[in-house]
PDB file of N, CA and C in Angstrom:
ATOM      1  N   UNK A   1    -127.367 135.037  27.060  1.00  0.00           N
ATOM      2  CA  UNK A   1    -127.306 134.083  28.154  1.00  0.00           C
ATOM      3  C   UNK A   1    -128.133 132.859  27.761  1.00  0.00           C
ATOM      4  N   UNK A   2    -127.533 131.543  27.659  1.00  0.00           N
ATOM      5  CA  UNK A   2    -128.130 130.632  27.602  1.00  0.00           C
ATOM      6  C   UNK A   2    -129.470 130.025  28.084  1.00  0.00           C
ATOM      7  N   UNK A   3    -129.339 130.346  29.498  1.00  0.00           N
ATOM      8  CA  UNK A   3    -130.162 130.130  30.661  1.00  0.00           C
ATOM      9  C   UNK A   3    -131.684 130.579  29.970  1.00  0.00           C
ATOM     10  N   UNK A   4    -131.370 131.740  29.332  1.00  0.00           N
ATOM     11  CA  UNK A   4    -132.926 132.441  29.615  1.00  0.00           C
ATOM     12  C   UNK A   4    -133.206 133.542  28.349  1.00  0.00           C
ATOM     13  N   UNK A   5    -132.163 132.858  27.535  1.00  0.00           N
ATOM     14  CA  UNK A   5    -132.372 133.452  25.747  1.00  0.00           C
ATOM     15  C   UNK A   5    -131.915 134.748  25.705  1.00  0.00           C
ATOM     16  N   UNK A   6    -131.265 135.213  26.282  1.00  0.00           N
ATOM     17  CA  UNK A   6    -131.218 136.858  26.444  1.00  0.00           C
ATOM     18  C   UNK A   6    -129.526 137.084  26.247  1.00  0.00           C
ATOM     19  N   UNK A   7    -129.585 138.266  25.684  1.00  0.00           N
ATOM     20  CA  UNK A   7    -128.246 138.753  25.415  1.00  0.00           C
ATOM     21  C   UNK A   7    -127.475 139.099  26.293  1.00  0.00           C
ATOM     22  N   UNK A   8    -126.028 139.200  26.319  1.00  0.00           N
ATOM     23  CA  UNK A   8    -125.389 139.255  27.588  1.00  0.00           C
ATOM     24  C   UNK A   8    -124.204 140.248  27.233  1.00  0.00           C
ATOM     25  N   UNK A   9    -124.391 141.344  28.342  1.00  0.00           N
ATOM     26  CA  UNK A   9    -123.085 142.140  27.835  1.00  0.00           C
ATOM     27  C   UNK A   9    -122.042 141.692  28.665  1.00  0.00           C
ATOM     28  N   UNK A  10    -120.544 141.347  27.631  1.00  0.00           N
ATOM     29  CA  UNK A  10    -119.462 140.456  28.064  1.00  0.00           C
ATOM     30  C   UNK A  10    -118.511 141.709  27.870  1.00  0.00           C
ATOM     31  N   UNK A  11    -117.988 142.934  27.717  1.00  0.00           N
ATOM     32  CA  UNK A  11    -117.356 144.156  27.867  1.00  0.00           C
ATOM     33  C   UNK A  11    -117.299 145.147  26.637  1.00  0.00           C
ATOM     34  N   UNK A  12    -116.452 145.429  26.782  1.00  0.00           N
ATOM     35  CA  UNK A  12    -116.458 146.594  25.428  1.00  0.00           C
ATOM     36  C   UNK A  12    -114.657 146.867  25.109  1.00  0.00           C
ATOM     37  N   UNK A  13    -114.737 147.152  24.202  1.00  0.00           N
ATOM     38  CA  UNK A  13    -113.304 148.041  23.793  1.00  0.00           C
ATOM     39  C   UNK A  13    -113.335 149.023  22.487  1.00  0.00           C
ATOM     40  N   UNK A  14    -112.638 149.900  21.938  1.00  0.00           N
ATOM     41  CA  UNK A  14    -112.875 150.504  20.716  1.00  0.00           C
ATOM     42  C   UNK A  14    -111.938 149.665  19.740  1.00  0.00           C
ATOM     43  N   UNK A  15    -112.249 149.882  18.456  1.00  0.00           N
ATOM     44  CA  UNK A  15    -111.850 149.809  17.248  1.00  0.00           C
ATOM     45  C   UNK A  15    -111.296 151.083  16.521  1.00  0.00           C
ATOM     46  N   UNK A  16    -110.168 150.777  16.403  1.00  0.00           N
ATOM     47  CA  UNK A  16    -109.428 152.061  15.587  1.00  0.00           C
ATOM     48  C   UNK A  16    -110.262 152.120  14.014  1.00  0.00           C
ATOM     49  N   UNK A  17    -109.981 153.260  13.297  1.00  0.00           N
ATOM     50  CA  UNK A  17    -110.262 153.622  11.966  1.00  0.00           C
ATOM     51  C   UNK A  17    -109.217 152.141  11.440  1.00  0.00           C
ATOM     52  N   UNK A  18    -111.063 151.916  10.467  1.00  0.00           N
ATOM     53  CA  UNK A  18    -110.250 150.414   9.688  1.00  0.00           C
ATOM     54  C   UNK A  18    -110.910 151.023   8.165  1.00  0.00           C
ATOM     55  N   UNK A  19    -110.059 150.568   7.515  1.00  0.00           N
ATOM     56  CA  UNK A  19    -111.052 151.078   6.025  1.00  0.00           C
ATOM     57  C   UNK A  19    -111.982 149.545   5.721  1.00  0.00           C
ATOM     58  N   UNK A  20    -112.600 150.271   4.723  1.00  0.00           N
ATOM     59  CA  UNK A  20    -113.807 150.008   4.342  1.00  0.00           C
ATOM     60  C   UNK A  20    -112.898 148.108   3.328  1.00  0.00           C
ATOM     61  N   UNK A  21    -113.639 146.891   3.970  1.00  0.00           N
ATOM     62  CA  UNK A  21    -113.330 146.220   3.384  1.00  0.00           C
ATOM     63  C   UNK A  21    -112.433 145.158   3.667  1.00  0.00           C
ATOM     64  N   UNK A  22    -111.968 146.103   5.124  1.00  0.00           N
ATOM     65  CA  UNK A  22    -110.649 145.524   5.489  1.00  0.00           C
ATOM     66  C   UNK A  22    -111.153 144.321   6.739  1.00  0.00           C
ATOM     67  N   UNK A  23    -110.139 143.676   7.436  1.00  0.00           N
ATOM     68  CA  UNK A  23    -111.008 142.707   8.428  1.00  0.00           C
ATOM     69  C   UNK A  23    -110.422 143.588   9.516  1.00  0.00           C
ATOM     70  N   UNK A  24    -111.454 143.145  10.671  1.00  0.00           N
ATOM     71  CA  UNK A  24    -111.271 144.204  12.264  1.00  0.00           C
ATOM     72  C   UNK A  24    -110.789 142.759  13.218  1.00  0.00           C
ATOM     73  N   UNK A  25    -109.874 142.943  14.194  1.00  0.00           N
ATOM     74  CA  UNK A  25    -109.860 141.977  14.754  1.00  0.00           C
ATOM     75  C   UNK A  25    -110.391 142.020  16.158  1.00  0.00           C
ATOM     76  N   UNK A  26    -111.012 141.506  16.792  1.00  0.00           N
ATOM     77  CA  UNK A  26    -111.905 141.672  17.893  1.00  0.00           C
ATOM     78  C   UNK A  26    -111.531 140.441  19.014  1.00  0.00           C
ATOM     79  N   UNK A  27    -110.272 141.328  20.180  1.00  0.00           N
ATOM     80  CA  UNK A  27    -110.149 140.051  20.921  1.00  0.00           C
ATOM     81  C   UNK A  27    -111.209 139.821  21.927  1.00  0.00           C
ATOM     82  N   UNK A  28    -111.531 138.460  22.190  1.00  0.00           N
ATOM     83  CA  UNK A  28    -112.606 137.846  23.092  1.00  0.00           C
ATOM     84  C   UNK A  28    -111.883 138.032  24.852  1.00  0.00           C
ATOM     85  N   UNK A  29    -110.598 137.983  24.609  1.00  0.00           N
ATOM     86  CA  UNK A  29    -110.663 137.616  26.265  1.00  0.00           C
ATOM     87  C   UNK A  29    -110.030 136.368  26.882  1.00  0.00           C
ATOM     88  N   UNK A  30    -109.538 136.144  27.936  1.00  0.00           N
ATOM     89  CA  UNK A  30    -108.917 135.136  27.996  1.00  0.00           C
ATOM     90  C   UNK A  30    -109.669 133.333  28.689  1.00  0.00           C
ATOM     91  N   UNK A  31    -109.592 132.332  28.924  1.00  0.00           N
ATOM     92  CA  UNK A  31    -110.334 131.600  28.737  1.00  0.00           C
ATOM     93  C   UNK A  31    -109.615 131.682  30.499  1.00  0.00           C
ATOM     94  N   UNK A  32    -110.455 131.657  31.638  1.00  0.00           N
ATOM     95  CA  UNK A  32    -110.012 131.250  33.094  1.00  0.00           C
ATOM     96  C   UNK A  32    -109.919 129.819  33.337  1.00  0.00           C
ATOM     97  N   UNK A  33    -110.817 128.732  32.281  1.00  0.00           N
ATOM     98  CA  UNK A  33    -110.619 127.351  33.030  1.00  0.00           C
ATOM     99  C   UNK A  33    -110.009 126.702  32.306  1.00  0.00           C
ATOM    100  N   UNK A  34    -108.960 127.302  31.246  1.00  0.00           N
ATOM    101  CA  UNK A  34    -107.743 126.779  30.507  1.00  0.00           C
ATOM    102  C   UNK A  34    -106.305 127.042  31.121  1.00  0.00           C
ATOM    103  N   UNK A  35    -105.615 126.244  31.224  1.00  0.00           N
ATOM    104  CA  UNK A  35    -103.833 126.901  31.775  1.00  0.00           C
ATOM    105  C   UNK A  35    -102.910 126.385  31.252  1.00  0.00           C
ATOM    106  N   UNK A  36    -102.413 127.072  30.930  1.00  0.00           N
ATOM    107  CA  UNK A  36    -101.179 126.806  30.237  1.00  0.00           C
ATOM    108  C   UNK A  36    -100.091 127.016  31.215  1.00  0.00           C
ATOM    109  N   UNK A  37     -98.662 126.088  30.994  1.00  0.00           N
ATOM    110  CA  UNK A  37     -97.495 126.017  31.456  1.00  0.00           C
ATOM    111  C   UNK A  37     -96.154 125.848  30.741  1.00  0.00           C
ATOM    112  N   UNK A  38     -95.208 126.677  30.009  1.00  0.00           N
ATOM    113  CA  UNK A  38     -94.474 126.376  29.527  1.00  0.00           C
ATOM    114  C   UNK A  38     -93.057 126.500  29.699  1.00  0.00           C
ATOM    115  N   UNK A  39     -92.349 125.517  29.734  1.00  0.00           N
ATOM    116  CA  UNK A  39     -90.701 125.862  30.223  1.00  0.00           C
ATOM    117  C   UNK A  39     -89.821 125.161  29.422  1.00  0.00           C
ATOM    118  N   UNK A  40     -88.544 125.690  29.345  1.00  0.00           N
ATOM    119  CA  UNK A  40     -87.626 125.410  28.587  1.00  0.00           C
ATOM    120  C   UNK A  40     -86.962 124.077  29.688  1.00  0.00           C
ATOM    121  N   UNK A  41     -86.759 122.928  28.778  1.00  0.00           N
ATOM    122  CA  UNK A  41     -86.483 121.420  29.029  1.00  0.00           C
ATOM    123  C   UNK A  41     -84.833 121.069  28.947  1.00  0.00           C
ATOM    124  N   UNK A  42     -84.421 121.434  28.037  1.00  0.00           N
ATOM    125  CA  UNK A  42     -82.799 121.306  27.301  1.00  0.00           C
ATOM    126  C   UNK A  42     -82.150 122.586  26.523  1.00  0.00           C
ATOM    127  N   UNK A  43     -81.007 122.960  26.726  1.00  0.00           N
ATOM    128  CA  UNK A  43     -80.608 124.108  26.083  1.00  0.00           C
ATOM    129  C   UNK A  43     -79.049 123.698  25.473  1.00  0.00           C
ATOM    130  N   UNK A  44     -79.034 124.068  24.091  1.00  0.00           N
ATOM    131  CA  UNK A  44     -77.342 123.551  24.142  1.00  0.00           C
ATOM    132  C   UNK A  44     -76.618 124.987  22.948  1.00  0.00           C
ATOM    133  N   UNK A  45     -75.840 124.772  22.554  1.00  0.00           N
ATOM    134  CA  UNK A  45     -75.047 125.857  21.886  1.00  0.00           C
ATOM    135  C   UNK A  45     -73.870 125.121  21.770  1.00  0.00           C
ATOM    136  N   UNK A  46     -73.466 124.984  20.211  1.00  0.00           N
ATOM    137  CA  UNK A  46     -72.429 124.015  19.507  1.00  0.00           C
ATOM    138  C   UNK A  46     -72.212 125.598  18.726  1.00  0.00           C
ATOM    139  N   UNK A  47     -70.796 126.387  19.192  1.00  0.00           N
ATOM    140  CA  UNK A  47     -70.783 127.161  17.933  1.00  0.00           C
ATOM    141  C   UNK A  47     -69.482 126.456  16.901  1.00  0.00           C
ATOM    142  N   UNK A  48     -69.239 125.695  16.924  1.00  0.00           N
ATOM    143  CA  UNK A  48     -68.056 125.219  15.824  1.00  0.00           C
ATOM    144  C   UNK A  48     -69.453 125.226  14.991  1.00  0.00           C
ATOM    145  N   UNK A  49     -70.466 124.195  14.550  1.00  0.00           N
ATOM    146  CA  UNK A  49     -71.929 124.188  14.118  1.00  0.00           C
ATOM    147  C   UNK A  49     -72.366 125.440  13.639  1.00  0.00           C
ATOM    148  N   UNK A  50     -72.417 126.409  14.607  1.00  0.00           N
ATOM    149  CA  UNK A  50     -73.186 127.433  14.446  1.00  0.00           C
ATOM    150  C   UNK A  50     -74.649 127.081  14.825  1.00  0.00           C
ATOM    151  N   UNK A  51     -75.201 125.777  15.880  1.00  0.00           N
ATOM    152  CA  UNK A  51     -76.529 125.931  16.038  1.00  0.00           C
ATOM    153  C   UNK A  51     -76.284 125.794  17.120  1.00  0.00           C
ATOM    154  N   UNK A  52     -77.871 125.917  17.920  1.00  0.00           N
ATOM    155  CA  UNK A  52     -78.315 126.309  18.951  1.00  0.00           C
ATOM    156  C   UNK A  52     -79.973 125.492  18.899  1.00  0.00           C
ATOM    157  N   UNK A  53     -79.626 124.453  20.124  1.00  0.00           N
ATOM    158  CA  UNK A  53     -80.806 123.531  20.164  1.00  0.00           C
ATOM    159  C   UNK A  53     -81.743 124.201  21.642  1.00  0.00           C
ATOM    160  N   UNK A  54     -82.605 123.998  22.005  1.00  0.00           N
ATOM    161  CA  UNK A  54     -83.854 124.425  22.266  1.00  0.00           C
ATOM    162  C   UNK A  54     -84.851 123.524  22.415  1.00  0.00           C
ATOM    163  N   UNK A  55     -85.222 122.099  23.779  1.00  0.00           N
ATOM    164  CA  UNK A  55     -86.475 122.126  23.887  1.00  0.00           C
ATOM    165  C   UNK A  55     -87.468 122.300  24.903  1.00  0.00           C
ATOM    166  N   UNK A  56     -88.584 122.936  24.454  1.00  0.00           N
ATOM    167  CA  UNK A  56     -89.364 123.477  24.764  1.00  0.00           C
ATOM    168  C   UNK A  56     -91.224 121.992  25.197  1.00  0.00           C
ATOM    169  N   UNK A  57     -91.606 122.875  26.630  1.00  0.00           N
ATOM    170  CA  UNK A  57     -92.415 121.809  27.004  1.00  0.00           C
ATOM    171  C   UNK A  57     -93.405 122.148  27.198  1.00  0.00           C
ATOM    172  N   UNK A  58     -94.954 122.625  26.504  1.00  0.00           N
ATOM    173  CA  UNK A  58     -96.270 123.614  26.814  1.00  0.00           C
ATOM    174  C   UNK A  58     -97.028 122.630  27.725  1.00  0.00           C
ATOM    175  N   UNK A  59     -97.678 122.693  29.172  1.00  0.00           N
ATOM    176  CA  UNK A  59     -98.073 121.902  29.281  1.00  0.00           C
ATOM    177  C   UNK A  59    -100.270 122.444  29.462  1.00  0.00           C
ATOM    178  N   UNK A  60    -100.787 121.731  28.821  1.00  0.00           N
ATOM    179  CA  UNK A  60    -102.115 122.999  28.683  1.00  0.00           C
ATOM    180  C   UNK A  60    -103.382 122.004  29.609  1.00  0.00           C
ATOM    181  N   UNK A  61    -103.962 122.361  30.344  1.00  0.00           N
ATOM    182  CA  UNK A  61    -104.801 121.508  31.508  1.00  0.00           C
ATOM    183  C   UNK A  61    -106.442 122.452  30.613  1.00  0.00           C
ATOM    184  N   UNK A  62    -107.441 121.476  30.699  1.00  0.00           N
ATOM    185  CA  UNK A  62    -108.652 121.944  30.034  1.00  0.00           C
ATOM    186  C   UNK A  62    -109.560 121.822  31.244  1.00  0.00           C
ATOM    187  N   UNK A  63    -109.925 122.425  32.004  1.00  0.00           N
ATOM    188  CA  UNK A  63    -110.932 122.234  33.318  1.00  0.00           C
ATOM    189  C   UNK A  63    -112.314 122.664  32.656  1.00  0.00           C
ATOM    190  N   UNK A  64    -112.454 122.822  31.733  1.00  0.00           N
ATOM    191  CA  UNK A  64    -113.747 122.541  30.666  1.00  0.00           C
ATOM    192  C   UNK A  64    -114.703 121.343  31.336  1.00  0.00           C
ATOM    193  N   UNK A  65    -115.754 121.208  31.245  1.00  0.00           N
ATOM    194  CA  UNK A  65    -116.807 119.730  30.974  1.00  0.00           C
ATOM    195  C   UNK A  65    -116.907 119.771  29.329  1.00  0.00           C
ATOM    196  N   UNK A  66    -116.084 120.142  29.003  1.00  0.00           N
ATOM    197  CA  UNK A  66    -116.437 119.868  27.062  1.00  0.00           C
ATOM    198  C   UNK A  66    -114.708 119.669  26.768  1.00  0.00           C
ATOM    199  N   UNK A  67    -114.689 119.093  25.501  1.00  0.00           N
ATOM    200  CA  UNK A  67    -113.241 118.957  24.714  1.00  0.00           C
ATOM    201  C   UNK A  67    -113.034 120.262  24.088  1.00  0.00           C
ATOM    202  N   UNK A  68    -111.912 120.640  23.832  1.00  0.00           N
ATOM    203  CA  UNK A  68    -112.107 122.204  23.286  1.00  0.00           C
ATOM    204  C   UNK A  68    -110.327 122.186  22.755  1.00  0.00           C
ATOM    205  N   UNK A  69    -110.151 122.655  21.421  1.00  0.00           N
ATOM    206  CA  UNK A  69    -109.238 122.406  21.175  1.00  0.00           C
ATOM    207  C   UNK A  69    -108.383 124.029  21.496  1.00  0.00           C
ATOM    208  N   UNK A  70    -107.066 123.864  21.881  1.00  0.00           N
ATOM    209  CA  UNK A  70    -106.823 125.205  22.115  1.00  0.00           C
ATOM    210  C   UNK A  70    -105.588 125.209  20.972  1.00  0.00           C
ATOM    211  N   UNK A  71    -104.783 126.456  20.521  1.00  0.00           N
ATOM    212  CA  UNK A  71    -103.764 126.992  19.522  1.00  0.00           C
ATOM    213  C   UNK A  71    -102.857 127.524  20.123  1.00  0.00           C
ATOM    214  N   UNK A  72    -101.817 126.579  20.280  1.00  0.00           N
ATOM    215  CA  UNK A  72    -100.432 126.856  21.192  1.00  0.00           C
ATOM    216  C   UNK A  72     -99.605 127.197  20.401  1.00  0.00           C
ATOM    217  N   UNK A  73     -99.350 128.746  20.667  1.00  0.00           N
ATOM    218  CA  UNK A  73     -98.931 129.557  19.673  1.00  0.00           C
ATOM    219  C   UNK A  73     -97.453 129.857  20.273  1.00  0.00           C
ATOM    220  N   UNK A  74     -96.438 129.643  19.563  1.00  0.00           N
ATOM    221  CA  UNK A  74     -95.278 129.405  19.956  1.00  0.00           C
ATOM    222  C   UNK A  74     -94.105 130.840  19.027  1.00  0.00           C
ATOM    223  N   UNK A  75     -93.408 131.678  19.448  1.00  0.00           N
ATOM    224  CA  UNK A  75     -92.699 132.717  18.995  1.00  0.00           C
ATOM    225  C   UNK A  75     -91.411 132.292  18.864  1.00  0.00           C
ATOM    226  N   UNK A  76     -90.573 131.701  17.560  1.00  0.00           N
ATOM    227  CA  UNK A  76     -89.308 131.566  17.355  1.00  0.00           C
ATOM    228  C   UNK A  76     -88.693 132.748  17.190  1.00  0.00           C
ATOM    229  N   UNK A  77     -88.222 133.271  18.474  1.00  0.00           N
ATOM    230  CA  UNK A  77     -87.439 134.562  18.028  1.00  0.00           C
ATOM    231  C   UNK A  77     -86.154 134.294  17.887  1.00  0.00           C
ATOM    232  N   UNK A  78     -85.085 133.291  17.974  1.00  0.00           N
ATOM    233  CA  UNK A  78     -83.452 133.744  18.081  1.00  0.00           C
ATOM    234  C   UNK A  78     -83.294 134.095  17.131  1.00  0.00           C
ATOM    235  N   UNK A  79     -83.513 133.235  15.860  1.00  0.00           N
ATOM    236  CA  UNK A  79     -83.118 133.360  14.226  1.00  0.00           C
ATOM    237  C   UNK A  79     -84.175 132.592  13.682  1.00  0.00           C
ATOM    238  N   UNK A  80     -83.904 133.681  12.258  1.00  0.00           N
ATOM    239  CA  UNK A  80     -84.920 133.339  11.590  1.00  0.00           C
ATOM    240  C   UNK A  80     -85.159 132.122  10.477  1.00  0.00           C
ATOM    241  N   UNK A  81     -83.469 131.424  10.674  1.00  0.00           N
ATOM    242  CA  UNK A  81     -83.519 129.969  10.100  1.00  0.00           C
ATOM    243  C   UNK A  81     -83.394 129.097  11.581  1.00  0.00           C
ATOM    244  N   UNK A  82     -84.482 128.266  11.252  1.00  0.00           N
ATOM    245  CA  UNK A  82     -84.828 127.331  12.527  1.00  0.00           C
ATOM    246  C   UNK A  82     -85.529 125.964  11.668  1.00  0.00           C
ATOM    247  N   UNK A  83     -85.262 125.040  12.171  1.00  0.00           N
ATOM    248  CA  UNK A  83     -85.673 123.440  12.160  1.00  0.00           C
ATOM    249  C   UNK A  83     -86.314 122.753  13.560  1.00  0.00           C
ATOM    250  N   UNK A  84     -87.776 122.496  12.644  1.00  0.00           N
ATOM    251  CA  UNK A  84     -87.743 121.573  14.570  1.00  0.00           C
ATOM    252  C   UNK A  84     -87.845 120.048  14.031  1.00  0.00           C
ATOM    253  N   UNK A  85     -86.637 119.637  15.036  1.00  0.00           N
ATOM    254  CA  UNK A  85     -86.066 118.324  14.836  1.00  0.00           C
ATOM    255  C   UNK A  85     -86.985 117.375  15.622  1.00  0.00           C
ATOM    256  N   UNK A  86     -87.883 117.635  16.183  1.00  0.00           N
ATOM    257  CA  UNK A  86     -88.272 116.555  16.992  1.00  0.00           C
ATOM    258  C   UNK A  86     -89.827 117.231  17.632  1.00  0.00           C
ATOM    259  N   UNK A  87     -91.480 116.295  17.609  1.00  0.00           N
ATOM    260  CA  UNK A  87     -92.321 117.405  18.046  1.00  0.00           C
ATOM    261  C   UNK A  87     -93.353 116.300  18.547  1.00  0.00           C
ATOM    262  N   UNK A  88     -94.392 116.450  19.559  1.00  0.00           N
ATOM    263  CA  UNK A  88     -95.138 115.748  19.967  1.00  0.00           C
ATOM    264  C   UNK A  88     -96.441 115.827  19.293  1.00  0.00           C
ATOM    265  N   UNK A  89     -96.800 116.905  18.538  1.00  0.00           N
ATOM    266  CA  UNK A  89     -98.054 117.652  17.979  1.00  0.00           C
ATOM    267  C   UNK A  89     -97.448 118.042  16.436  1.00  0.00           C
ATOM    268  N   UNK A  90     -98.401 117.713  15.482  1.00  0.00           N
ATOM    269  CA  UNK A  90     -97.959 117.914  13.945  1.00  0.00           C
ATOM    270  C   UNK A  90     -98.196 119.936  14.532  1.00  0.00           C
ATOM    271  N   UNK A  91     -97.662 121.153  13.632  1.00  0.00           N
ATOM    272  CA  UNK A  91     -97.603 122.604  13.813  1.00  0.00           C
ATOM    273  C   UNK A  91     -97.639 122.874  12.556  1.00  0.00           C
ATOM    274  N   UNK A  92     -98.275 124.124  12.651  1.00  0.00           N
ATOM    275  CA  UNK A  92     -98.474 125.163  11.158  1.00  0.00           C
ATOM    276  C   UNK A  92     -97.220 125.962  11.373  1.00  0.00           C
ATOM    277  N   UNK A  93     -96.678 126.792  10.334  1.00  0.00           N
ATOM    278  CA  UNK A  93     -95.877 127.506   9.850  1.00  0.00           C
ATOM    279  C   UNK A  93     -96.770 128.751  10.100  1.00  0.00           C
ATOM    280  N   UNK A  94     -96.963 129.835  10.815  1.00  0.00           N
ATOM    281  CA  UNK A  94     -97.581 130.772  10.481  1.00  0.00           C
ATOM    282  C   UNK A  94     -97.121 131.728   9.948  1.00  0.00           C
ATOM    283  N   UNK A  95     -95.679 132.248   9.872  1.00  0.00           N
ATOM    284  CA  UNK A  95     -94.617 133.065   9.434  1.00  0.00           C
ATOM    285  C   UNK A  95     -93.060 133.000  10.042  1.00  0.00           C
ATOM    286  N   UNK A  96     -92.640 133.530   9.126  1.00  0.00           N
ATOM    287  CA  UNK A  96     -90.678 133.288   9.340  1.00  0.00           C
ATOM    288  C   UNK A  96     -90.617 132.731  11.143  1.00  0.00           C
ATOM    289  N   UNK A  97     -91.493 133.317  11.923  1.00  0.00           N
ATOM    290  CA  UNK A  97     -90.541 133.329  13.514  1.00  0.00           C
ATOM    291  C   UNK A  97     -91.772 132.525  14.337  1.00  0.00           C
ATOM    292  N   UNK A  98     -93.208 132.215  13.603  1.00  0.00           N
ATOM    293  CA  UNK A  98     -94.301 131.946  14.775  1.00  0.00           C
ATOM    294  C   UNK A  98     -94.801 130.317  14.054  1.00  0.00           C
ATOM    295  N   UNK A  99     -94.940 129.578  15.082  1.00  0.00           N
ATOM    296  CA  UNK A  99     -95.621 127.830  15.056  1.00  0.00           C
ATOM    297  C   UNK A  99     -96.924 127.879  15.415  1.00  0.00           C
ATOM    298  N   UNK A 100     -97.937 127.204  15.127  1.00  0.00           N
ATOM    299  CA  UNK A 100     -99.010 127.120  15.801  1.00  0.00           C
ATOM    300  C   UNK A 100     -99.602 125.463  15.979  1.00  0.00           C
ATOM    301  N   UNK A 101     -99.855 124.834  17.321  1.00  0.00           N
ATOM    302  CA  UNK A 101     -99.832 123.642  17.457  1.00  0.00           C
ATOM    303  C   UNK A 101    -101.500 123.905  17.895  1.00  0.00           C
ATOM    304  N   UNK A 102    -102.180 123.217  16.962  1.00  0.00           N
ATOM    305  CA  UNK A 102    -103.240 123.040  17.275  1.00  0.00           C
ATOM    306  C   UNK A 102    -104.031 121.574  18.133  1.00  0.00           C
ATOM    307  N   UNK A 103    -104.458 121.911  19.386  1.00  0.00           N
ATOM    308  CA  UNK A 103    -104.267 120.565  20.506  1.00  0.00           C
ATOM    309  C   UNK A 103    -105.610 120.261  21.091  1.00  0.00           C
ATOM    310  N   UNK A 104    -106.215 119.539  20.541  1.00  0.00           N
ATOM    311  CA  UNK A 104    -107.348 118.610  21.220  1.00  0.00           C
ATOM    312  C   UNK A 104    -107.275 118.393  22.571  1.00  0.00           C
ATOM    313  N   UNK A 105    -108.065 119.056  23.139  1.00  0.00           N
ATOM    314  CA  UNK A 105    -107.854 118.378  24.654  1.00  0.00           C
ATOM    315  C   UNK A 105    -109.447 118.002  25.114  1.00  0.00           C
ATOM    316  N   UNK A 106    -109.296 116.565  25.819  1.00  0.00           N
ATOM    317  CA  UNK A 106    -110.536 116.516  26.385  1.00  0.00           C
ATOM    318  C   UNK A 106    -111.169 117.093  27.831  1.00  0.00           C
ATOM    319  N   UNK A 107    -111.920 117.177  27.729  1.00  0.00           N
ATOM    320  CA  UNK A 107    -112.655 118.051  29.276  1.00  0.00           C
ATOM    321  C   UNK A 107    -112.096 117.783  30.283  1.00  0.00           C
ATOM    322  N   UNK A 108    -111.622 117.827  30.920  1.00  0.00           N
ATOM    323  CA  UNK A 108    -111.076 118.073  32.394  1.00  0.00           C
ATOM    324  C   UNK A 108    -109.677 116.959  32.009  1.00  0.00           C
ATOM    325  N   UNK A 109    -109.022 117.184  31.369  1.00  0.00           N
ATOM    326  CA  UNK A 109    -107.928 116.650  30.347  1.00  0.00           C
ATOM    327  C   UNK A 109    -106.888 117.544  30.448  1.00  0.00           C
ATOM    328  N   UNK A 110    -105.761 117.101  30.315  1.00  0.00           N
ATOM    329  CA  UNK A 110    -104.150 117.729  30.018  1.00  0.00           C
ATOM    330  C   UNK A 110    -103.447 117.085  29.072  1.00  0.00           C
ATOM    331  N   UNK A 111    -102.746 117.924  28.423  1.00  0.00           N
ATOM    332  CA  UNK A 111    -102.111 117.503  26.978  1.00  0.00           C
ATOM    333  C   UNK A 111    -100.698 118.777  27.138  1.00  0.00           C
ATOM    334  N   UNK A 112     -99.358 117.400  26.663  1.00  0.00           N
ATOM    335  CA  UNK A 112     -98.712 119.050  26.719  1.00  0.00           C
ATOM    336  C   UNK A 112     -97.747 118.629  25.206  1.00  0.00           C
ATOM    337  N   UNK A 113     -97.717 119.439  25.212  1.00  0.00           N
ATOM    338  CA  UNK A 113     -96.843 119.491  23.782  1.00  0.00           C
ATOM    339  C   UNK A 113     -95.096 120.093  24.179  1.00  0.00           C
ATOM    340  N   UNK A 114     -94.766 119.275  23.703  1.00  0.00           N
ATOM    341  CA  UNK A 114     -92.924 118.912  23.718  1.00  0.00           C
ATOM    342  C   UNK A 114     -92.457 118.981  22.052  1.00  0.00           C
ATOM    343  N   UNK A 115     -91.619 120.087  22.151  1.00  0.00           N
ATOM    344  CA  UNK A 115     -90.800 120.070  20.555  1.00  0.00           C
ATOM    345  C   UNK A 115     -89.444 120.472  20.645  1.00  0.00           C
ATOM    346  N   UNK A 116     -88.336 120.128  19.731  1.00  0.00           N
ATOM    347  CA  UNK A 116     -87.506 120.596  19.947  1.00  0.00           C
ATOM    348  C   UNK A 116     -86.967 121.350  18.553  1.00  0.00           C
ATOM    349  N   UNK A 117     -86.052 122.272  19.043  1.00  0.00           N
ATOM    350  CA  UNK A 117     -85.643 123.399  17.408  1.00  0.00           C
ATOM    351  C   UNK A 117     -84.709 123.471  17.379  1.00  0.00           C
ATOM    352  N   UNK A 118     -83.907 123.962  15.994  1.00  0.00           N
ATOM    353  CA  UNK A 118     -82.528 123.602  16.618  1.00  0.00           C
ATOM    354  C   UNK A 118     -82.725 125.474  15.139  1.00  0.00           C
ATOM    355  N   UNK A 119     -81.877 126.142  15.785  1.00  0.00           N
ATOM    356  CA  UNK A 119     -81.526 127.325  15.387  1.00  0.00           C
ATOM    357  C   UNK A 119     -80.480 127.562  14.518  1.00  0.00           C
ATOM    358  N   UNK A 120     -80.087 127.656  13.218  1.00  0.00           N
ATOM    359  CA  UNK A 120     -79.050 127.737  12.539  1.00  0.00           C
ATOM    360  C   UNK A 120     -78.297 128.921  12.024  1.00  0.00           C
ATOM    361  N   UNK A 121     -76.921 129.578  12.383  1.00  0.00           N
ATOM    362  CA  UNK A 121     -76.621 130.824  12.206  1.00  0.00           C
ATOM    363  C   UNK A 121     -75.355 131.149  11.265  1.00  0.00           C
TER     364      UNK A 121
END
């Protein structure tokens, strides 16, 4: 605890058998004065093409008194060849199906991130 130098118990959970060496992952919990909002914007389906467009609108509110960047972690599930044609926030590649938009937001700030994908089959 800040206040008064002292340690603070914030909960517990177990850890399965990890071998020796390996990394443990330890979730923290969810953040209450962060929110996220996300909804699908445009939907289309051209099958002469064979694609399937998709955009998508995160909208993330920071009720923080600090800037705090949050990782808007996004799941491409239709297929696993996808293009995003169009994006408000540069995104990492994290694997074949997952994006990760990493988003600066300032303290009592909203930022939303808008991208669009277009699915190829």
């Amino acid at each position: 605890d800040p206040a008064d130098q002292t340690l603070e118990f914030i909960g517990e959970d177990t850890i399965d058998h990890t071998p020796r060496n390996e990394q443990v992952l330890i979730k923290m919990g969810s953040a209450f004065d962060i929110v996220g909002e996300r909804r699908q914007v445009n939907f289309s389906v051209d099958t002469s093409r064979k694609t399937m467009t998709e955009e998508i609108e995160v909208k993330v509110r920071n009720q923080k008194k600090e800037t705090v960047t949050v990782m808007v972690k996004e799941n491409l599930y239709r297929w696993t060849n996808w293009q995003i044609t169009n994006k408000t926030y540069d995104y990492r590649k994290d694997d074949a199906r997952t994006i990760t938009f990493p988003v600066k937001i300032a303290a009592e700030g909203e930022a939303v991130v808008r991208y669009t994908v277009t699915y190829i089959w």
